[in-house]
PDB file of N, CA and C in Angstrom:
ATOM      1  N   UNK A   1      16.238  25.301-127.996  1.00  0.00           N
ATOM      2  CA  UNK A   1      15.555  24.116-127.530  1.00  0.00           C
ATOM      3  C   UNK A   1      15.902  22.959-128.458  1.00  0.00           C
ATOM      4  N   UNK A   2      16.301  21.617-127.503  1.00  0.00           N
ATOM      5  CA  UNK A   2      16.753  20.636-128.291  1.00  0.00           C
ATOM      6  C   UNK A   2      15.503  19.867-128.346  1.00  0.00           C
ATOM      7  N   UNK A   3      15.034  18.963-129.613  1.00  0.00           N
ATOM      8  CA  UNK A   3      13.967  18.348-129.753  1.00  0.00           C
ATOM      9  C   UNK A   3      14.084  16.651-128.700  1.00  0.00           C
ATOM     10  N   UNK A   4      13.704  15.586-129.342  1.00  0.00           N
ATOM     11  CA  UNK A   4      14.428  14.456-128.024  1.00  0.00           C
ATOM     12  C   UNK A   4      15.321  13.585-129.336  1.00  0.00           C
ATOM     13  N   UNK A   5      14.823  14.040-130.385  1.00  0.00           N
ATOM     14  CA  UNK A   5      16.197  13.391-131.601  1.00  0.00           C
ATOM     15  C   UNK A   5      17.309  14.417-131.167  1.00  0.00           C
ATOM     16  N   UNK A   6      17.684  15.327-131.511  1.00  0.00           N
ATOM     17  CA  UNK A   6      18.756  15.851-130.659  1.00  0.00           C
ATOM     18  C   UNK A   6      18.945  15.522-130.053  1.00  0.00           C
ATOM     19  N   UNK A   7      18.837  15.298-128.855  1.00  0.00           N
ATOM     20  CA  UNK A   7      19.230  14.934-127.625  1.00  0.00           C
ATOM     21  C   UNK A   7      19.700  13.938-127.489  1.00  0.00           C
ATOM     22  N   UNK A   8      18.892  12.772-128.271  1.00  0.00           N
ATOM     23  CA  UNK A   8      19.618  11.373-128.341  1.00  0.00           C
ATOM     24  C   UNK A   8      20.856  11.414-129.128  1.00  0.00           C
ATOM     25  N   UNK A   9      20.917  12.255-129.874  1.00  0.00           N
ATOM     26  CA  UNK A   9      22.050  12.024-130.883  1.00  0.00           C
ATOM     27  C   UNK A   9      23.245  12.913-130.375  1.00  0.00           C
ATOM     28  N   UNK A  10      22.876  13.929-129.652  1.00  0.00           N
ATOM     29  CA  UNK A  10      24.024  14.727-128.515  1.00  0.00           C
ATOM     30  C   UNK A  10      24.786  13.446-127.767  1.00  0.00           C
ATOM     31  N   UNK A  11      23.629  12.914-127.172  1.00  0.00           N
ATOM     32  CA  UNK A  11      23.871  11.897-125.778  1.00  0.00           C
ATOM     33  C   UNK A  11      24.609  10.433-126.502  1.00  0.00           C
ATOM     34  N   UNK A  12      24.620  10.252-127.556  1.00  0.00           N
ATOM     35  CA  UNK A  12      24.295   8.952-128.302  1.00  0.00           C
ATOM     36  C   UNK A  12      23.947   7.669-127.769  1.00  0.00           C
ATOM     37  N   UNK A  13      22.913   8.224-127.253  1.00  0.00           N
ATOM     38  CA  UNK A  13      21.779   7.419-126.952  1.00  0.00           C
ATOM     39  C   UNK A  13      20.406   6.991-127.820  1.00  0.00           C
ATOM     40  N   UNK A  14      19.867   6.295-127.408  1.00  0.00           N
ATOM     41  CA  UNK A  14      18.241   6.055-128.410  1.00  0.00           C
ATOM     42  C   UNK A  14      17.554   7.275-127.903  1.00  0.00           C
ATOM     43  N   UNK A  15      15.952   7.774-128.346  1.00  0.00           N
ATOM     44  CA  UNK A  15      15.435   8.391-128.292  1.00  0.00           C
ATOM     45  C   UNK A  15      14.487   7.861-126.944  1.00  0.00           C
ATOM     46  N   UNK A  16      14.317   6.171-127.305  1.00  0.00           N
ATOM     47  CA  UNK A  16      14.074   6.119-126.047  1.00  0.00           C
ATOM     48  C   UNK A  16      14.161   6.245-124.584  1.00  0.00           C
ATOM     49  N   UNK A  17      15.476   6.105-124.768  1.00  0.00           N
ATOM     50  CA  UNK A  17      16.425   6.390-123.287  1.00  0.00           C
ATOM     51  C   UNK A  17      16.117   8.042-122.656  1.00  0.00           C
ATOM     52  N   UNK A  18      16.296   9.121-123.832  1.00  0.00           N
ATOM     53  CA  UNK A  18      15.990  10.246-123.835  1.00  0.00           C
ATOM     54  C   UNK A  18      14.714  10.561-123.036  1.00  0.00           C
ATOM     55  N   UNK A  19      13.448   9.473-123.596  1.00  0.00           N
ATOM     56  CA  UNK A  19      12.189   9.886-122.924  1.00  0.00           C
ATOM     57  C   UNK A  19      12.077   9.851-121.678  1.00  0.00           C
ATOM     58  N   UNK A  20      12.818   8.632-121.157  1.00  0.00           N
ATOM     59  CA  UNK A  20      13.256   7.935-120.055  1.00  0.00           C
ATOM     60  C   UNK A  20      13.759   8.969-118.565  1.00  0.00           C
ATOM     61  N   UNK A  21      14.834   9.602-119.281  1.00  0.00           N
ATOM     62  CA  UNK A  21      15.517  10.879-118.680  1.00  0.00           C
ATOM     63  C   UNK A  21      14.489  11.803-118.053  1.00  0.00           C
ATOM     64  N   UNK A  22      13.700  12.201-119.136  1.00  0.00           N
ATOM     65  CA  UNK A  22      12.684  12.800-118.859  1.00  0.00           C
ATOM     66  C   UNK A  22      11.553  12.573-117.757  1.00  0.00           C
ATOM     67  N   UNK A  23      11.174  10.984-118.281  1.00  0.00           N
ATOM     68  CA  UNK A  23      10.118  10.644-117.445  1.00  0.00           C
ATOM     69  C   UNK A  23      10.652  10.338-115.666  1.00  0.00           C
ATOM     70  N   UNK A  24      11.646   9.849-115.749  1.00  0.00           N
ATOM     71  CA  UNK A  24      12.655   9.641-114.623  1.00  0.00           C
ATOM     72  C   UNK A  24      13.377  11.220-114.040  1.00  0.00           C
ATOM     73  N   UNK A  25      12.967  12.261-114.166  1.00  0.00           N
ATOM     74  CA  UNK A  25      13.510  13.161-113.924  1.00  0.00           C
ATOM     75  C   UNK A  25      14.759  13.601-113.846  1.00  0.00           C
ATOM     76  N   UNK A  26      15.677  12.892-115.140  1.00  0.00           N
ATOM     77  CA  UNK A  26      17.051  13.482-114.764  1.00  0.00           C
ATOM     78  C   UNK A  26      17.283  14.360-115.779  1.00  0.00           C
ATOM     79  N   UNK A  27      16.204  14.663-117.301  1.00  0.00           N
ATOM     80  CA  UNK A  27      16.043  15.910-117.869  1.00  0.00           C
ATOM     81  C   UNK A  27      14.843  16.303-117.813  1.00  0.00           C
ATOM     82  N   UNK A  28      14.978  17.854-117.698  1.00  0.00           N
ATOM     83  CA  UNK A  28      13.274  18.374-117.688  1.00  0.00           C
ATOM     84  C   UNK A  28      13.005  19.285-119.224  1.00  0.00           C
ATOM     85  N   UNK A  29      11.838  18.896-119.698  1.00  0.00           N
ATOM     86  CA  UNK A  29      11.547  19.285-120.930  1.00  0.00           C
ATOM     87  C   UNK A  29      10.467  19.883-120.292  1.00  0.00           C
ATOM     88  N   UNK A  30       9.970  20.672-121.761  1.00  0.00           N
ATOM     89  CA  UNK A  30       8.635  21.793-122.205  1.00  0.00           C
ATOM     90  C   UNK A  30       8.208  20.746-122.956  1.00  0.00           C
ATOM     91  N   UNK A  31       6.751  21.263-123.302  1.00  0.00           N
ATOM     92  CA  UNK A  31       5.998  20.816-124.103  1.00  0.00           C
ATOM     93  C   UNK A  31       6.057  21.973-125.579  1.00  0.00           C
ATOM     94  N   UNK A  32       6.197  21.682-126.691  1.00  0.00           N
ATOM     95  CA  UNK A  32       6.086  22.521-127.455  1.00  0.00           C
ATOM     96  C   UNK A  32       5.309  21.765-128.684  1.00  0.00           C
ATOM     97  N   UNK A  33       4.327  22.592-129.333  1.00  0.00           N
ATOM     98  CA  UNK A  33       3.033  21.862-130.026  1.00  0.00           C
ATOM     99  C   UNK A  33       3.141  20.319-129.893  1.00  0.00           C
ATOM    100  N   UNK A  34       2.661  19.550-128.838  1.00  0.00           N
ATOM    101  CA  UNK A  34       2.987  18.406-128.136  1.00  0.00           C
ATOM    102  C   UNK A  34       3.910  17.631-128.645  1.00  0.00           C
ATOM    103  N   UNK A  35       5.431  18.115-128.205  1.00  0.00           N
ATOM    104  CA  UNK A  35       6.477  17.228-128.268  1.00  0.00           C
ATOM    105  C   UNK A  35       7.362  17.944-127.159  1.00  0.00           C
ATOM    106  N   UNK A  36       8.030  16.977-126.449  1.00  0.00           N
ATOM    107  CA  UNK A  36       8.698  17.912-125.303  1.00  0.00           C
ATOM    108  C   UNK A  36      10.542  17.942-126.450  1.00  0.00           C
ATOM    109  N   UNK A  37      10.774  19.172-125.328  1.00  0.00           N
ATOM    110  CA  UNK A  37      11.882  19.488-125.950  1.00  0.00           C
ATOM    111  C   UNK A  37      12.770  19.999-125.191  1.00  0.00           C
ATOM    112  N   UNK A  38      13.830  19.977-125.240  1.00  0.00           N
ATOM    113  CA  UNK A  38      15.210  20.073-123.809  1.00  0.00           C
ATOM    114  C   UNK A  38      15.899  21.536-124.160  1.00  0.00           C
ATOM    115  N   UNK A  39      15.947  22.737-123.049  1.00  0.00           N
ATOM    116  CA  UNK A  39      16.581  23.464-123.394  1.00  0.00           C
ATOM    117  C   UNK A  39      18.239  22.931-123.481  1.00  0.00           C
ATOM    118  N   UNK A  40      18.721  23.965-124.864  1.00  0.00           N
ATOM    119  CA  UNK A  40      20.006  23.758-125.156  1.00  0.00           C
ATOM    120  C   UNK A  40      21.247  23.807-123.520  1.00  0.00           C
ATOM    121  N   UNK A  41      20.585  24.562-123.293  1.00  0.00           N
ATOM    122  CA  UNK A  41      21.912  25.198-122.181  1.00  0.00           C
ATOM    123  C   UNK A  41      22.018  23.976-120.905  1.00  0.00           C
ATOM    124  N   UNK A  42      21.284  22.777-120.979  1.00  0.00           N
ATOM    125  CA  UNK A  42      21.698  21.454-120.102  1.00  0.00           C
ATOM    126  C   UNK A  42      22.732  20.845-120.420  1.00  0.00           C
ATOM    127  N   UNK A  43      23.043  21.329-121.579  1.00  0.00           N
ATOM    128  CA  UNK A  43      23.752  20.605-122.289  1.00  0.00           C
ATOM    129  C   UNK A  43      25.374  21.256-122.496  1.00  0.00           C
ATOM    130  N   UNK A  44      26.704  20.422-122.583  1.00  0.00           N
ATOM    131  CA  UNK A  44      27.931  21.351-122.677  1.00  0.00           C
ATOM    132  C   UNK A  44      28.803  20.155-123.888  1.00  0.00           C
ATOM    133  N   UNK A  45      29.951  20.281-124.564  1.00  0.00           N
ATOM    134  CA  UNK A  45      30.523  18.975-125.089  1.00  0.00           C
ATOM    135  C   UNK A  45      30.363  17.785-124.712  1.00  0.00           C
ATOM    136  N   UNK A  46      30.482  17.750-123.793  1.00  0.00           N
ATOM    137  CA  UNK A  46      30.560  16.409-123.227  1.00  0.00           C
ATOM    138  C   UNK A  46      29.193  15.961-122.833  1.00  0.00           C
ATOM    139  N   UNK A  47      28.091  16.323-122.982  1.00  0.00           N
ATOM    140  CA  UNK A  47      26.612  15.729-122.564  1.00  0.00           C
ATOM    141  C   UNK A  47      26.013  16.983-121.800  1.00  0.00           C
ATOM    142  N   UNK A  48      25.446  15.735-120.743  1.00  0.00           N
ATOM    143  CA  UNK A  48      24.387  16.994-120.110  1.00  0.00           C
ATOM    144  C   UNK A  48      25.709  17.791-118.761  1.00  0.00           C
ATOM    145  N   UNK A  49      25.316  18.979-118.748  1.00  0.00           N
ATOM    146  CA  UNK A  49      26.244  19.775-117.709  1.00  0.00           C
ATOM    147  C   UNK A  49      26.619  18.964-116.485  1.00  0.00           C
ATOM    148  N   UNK A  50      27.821  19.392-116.124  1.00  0.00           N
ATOM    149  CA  UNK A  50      27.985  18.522-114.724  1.00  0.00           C
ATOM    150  C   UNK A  50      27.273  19.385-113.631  1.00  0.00           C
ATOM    151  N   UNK A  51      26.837  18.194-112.779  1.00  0.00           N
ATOM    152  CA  UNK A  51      26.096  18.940-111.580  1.00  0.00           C
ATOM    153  C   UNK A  51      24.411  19.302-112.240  1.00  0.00           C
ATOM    154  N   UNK A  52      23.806  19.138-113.395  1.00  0.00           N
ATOM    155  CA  UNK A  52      22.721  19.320-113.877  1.00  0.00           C
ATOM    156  C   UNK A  52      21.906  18.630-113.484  1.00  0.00           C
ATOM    157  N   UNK A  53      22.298  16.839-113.194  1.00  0.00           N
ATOM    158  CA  UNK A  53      21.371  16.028-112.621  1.00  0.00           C
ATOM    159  C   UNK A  53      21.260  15.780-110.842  1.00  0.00           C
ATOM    160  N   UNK A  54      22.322  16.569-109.894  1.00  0.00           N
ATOM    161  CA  UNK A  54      22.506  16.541-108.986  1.00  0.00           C
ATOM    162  C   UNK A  54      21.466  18.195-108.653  1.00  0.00           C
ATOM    163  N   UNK A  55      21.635  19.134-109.304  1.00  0.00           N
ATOM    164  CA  UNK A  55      20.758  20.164-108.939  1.00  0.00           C
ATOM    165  C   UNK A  55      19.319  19.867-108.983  1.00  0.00           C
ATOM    166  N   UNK A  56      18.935  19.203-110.187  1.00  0.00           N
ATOM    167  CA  UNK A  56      17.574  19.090-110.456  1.00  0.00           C
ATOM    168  C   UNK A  56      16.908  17.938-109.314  1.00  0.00           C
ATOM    169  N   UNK A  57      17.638  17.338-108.566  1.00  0.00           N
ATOM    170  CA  UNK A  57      17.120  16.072-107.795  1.00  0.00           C
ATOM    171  C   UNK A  57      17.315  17.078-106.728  1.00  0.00           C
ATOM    172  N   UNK A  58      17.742  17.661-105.757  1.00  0.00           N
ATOM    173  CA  UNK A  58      17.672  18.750-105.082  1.00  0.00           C
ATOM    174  C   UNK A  58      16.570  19.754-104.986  1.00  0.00           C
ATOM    175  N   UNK A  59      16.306  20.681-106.710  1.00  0.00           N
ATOM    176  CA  UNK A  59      15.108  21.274-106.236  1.00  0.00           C
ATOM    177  C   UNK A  59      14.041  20.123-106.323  1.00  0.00           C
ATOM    178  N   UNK A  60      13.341  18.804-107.116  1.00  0.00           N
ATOM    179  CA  UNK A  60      12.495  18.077-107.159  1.00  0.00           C
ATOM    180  C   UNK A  60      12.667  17.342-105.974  1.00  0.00           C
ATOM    181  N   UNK A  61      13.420  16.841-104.995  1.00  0.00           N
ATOM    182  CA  UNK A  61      13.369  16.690-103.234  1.00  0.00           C
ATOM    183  C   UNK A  61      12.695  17.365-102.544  1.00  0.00           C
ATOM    184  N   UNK A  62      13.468  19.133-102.953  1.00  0.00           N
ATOM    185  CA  UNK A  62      12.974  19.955-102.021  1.00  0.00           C
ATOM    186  C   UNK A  62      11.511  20.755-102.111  1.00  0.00           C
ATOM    187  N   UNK A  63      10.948  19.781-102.647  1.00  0.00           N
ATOM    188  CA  UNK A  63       9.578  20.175-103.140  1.00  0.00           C
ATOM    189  C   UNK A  63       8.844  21.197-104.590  1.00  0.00           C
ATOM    190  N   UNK A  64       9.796  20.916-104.856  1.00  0.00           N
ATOM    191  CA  UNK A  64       9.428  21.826-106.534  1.00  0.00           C
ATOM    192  C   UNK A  64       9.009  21.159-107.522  1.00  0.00           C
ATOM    193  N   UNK A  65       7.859  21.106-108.184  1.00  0.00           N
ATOM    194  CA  UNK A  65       7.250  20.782-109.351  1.00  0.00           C
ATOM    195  C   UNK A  65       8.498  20.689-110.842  1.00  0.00           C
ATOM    196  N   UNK A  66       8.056  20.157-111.101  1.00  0.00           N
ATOM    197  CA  UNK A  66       8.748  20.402-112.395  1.00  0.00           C
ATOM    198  C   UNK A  66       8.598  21.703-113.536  1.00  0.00           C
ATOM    199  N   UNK A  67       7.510  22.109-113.423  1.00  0.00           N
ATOM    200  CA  UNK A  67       7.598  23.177-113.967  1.00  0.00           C
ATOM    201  C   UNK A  67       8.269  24.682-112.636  1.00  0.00           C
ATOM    202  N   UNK A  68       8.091  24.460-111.546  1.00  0.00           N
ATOM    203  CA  UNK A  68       8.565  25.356-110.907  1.00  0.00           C
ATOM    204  C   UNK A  68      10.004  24.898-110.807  1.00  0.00           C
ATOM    205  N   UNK A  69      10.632  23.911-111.133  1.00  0.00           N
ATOM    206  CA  UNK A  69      11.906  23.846-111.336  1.00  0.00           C
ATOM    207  C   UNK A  69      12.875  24.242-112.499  1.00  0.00           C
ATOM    208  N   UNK A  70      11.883  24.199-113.502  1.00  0.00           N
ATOM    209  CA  UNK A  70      12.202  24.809-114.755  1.00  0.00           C
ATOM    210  C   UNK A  70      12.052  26.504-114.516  1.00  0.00           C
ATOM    211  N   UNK A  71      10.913  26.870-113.972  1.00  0.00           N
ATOM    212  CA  UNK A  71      11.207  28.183-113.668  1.00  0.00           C
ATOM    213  C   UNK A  71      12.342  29.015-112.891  1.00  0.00           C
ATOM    214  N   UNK A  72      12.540  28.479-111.797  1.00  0.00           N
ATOM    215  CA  UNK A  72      13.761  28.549-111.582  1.00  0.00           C
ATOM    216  C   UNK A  72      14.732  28.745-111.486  1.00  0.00           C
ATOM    217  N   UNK A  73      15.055  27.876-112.477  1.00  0.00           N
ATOM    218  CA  UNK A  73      16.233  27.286-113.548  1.00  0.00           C
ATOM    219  C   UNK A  73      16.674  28.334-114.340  1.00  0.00           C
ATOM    220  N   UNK A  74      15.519  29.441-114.906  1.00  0.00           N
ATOM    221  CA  UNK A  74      15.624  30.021-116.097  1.00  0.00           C
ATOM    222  C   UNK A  74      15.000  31.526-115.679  1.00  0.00           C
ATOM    223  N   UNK A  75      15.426  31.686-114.365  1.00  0.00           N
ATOM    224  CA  UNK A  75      15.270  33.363-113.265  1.00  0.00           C
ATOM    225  C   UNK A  75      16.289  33.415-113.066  1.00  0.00           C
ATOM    226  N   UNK A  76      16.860  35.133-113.534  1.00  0.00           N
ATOM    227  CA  UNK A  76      18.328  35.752-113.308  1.00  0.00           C
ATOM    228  C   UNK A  76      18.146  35.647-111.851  1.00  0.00           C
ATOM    229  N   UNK A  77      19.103  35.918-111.542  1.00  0.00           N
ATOM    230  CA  UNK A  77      19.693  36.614-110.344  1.00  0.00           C
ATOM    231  C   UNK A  77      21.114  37.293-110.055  1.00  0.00           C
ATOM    232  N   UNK A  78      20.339  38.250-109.285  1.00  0.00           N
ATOM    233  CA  UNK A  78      20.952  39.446-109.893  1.00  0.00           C
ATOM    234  C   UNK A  78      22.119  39.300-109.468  1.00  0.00           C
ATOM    235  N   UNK A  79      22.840  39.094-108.265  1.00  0.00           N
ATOM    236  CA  UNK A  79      23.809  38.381-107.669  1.00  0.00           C
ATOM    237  C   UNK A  79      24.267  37.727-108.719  1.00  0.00           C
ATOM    238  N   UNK A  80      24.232  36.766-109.431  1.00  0.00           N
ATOM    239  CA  UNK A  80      25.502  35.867-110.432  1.00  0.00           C
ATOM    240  C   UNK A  80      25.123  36.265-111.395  1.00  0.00           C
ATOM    241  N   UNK A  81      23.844  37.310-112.055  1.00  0.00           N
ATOM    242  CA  UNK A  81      24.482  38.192-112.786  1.00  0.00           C
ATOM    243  C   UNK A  81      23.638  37.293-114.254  1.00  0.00           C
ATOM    244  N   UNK A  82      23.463  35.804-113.596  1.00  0.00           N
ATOM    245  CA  UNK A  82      22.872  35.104-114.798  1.00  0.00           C
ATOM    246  C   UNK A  82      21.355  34.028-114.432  1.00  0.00           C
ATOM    247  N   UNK A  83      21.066  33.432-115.005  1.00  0.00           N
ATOM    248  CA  UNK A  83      20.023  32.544-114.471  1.00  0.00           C
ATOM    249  C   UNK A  83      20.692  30.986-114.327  1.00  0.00           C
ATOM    250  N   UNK A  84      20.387  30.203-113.161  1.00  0.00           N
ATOM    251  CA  UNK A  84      20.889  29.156-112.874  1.00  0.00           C
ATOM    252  C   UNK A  84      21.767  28.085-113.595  1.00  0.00           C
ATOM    253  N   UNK A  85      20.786  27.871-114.704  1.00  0.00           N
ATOM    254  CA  UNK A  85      21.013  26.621-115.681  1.00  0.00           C
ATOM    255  C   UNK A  85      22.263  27.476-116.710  1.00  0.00           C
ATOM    256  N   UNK A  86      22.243  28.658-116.549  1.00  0.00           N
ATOM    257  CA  UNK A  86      23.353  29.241-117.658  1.00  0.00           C
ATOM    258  C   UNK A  86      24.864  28.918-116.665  1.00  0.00           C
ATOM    259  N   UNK A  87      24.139  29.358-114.634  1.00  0.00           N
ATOM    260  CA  UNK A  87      25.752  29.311-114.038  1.00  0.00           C
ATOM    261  C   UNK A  87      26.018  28.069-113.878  1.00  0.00           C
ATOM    262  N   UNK A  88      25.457  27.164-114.425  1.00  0.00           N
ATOM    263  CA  UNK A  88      26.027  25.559-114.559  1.00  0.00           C
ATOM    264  C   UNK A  88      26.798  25.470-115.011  1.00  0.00           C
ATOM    265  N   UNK A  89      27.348  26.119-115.830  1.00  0.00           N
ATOM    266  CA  UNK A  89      28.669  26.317-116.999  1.00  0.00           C
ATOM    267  C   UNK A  89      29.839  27.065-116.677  1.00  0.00           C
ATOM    268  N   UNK A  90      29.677  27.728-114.755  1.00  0.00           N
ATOM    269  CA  UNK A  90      30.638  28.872-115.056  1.00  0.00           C
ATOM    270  C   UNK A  90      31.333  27.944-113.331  1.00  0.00           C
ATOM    271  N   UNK A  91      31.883  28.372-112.796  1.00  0.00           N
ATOM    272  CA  UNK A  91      32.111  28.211-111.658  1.00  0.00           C
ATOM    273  C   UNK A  91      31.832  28.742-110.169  1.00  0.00           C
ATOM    274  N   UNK A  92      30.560  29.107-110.658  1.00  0.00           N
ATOM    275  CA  UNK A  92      29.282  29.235-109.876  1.00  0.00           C
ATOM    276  C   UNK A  92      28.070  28.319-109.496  1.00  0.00           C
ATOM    277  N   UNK A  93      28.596  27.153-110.427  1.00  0.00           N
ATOM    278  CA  UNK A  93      27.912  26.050-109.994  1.00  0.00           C
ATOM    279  C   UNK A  93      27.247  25.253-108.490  1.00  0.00           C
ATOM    280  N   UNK A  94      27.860  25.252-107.866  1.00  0.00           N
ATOM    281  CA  UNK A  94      28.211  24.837-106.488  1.00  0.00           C
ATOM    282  C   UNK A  94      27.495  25.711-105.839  1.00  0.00           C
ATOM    283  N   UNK A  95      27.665  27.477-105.689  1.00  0.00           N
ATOM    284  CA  UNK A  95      26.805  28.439-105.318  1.00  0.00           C
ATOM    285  C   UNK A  95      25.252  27.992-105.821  1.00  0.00           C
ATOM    286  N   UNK A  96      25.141  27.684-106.928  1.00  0.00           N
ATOM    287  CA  UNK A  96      23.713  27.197-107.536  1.00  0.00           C
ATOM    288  C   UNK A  96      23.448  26.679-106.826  1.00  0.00           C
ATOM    289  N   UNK A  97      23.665  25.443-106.601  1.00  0.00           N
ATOM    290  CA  UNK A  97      22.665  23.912-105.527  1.00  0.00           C
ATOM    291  C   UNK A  97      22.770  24.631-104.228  1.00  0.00           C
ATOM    292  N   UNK A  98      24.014  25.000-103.961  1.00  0.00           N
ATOM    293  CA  UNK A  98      23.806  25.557-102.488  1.00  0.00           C
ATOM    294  C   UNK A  98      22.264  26.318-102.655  1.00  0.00           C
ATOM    295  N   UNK A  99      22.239  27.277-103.376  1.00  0.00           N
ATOM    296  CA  UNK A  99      21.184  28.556-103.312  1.00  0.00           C
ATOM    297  C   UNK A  99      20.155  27.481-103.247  1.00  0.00           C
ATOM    298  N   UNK A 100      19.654  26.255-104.421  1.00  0.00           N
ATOM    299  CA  UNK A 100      18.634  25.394-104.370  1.00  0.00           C
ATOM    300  C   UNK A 100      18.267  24.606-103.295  1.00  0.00           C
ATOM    301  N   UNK A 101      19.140  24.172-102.488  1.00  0.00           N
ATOM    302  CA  UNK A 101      19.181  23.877-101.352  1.00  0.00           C
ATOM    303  C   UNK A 101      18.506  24.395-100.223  1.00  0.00           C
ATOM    304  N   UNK A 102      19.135  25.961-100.324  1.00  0.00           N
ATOM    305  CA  UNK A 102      18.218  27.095 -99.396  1.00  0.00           C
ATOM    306  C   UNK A 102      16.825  27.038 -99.809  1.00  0.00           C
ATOM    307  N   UNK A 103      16.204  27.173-100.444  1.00  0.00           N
ATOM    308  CA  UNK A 103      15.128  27.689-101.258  1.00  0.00           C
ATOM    309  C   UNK A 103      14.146  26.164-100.870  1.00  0.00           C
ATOM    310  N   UNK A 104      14.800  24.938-100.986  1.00  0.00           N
ATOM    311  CA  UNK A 104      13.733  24.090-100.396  1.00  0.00           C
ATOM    312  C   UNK A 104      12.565  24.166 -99.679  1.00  0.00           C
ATOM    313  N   UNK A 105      11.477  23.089 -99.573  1.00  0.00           N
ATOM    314  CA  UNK A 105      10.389  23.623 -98.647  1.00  0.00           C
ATOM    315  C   UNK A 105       9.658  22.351 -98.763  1.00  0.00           C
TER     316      UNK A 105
END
């Protein structure tokens, strides 16, 4: 888990901008002893994963909370073998949103 100084300094961005992300839903944080904090795995060299902010506007469209999007996010399946936000990284991506897509409501 990245704190939101991490994150800004991944992104090199301000910390504000970071909150921003957050509050604007294009990163989803936890709360941890009240400070939110970004799991690592949104994240690849180059910033946040590609396709990370296009999935998450998909399940939060298709009616998912933010915490049920984080849940989600972070449920294997058994089929790719991994949990969502990890096949962001593989070329299973695309299968992801599709699957999020289905799952709408």
């Amino acid at each position: 888990m990245l704190s939101v100084d991490d994150v800004a300094d991944r992104l090199h961005v301000s910390t504000n901008r970071v909150r921003t992300l957050i509050r604007d839903h294009h990163l989803l944080a936890v709360s941890r002893n009240g400070h939110p904090v970004i799991p690592a795995v949104f994240f690849d060299d180059d910033g946040v994963v590609k396709h990370f902010y296009g999935l998450v506007e998909v399940l939060l469209d298709g009616g998912f909370t933010r915490d049920e999007a984080m849940s989600w996010l972070f449920t294997e399946h058994d089929d790719l073998g991994l949990h969502p936000a990890a096949a962001l990284h593989t070329h299973s991506a695309r299968e992801v949103i599709r699957r999020a897509q289905a799952q709408a409501f």
